[in-house]
Protein backbone atom coordinates (compact mmCIF):
# COMPACT_ATOMS: atom_id res chain seq x y z
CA UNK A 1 -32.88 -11.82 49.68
CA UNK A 2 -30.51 -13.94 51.29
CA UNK A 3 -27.32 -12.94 53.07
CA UNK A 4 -24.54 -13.04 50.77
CA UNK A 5 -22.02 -16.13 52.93
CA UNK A 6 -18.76 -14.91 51.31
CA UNK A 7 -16.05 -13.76 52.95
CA UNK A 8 -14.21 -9.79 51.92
CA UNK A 9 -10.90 -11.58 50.96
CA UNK A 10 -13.37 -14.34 48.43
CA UNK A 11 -15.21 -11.17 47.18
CA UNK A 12 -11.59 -9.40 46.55
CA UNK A 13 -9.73 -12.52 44.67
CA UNK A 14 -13.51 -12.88 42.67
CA UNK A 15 -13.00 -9.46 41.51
CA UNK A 16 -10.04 -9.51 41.05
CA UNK A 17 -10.47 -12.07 38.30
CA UNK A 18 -13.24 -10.13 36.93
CA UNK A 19 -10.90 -7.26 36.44
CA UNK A 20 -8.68 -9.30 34.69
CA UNK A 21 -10.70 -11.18 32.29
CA UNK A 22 -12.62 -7.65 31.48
CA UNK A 23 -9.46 -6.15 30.60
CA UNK A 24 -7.88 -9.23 28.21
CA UNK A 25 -11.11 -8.60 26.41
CA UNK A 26 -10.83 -4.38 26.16
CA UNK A 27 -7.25 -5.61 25.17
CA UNK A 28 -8.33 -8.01 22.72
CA UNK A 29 -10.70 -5.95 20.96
CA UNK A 30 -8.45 -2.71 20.93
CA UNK A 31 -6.07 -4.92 18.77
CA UNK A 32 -8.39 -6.37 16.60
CA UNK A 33 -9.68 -2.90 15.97
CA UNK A 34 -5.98 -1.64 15.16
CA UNK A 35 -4.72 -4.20 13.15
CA UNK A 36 -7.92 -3.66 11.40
CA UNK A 37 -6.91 0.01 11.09
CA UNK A 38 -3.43 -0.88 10.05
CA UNK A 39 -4.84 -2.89 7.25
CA UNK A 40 -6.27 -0.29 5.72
CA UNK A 41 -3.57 1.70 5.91
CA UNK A 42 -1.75 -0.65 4.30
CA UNK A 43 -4.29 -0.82 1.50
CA UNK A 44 -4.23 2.79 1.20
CA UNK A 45 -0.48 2.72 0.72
CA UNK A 46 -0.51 0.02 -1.65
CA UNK A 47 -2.78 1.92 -3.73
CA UNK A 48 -1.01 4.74 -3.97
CA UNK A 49 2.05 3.28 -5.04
CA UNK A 50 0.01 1.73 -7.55
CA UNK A 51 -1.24 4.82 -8.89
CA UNK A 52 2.02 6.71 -9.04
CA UNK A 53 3.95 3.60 -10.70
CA UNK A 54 0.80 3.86 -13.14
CA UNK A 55 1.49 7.53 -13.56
CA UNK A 56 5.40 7.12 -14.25
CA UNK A 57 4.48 4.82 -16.73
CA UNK A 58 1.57 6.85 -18.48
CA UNK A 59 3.99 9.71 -18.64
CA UNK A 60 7.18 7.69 -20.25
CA UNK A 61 4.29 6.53 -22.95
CA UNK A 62 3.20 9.86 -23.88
CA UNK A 63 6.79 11.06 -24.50
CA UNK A 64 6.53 8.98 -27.65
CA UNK A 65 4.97 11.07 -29.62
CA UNK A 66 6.91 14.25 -28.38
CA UNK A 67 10.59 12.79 -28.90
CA UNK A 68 9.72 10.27 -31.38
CA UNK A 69 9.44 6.74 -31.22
CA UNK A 70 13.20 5.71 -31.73
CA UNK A 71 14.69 8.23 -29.14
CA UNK A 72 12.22 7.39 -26.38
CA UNK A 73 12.69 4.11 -27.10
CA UNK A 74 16.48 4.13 -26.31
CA UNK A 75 15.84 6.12 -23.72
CA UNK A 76 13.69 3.85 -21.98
CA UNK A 77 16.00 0.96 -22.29
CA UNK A 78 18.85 2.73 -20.86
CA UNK A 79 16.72 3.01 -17.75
């Protein structure tokens, strides 16, 4: 094996960079993997607003029959 020419303070700056570059990548990735994270969150949100608007709207329909059709329906366009 041959003896290694290179100085401590080339060894230092060469790690150095190593460190660096490793940690824009750990950096890199642990943002990538929370936006991906936040993404679904979002999704999950999104979904259930969805389902709740859906719900509001299921429940004003099946008032109909209960108030009948004319009151509900002046009811609904006051709101």
């Amino acid at each position: 094996m041959a003896k290694d020419k290179r100085k401590y303070a080339d060894r230092a700056v060469y790690l150095i960079k190593a460190v660096d570059k490793r940690r824009k990548k750990i950096r890199g990735m642990a943002l990538g993997i929370r936006a991906g994270s936040v993404l679904f969150v979002v999704i999950i949100s999104v979904f259930r607003l969805l389902n709740f608007i859906i719900w509001i709207l299921i429940r004003k329909i099946l008032e109909f029959p209960r108030k009948g059709i004319r009151e509900a329906g002046s009811e609904l366009s006051k709101n």
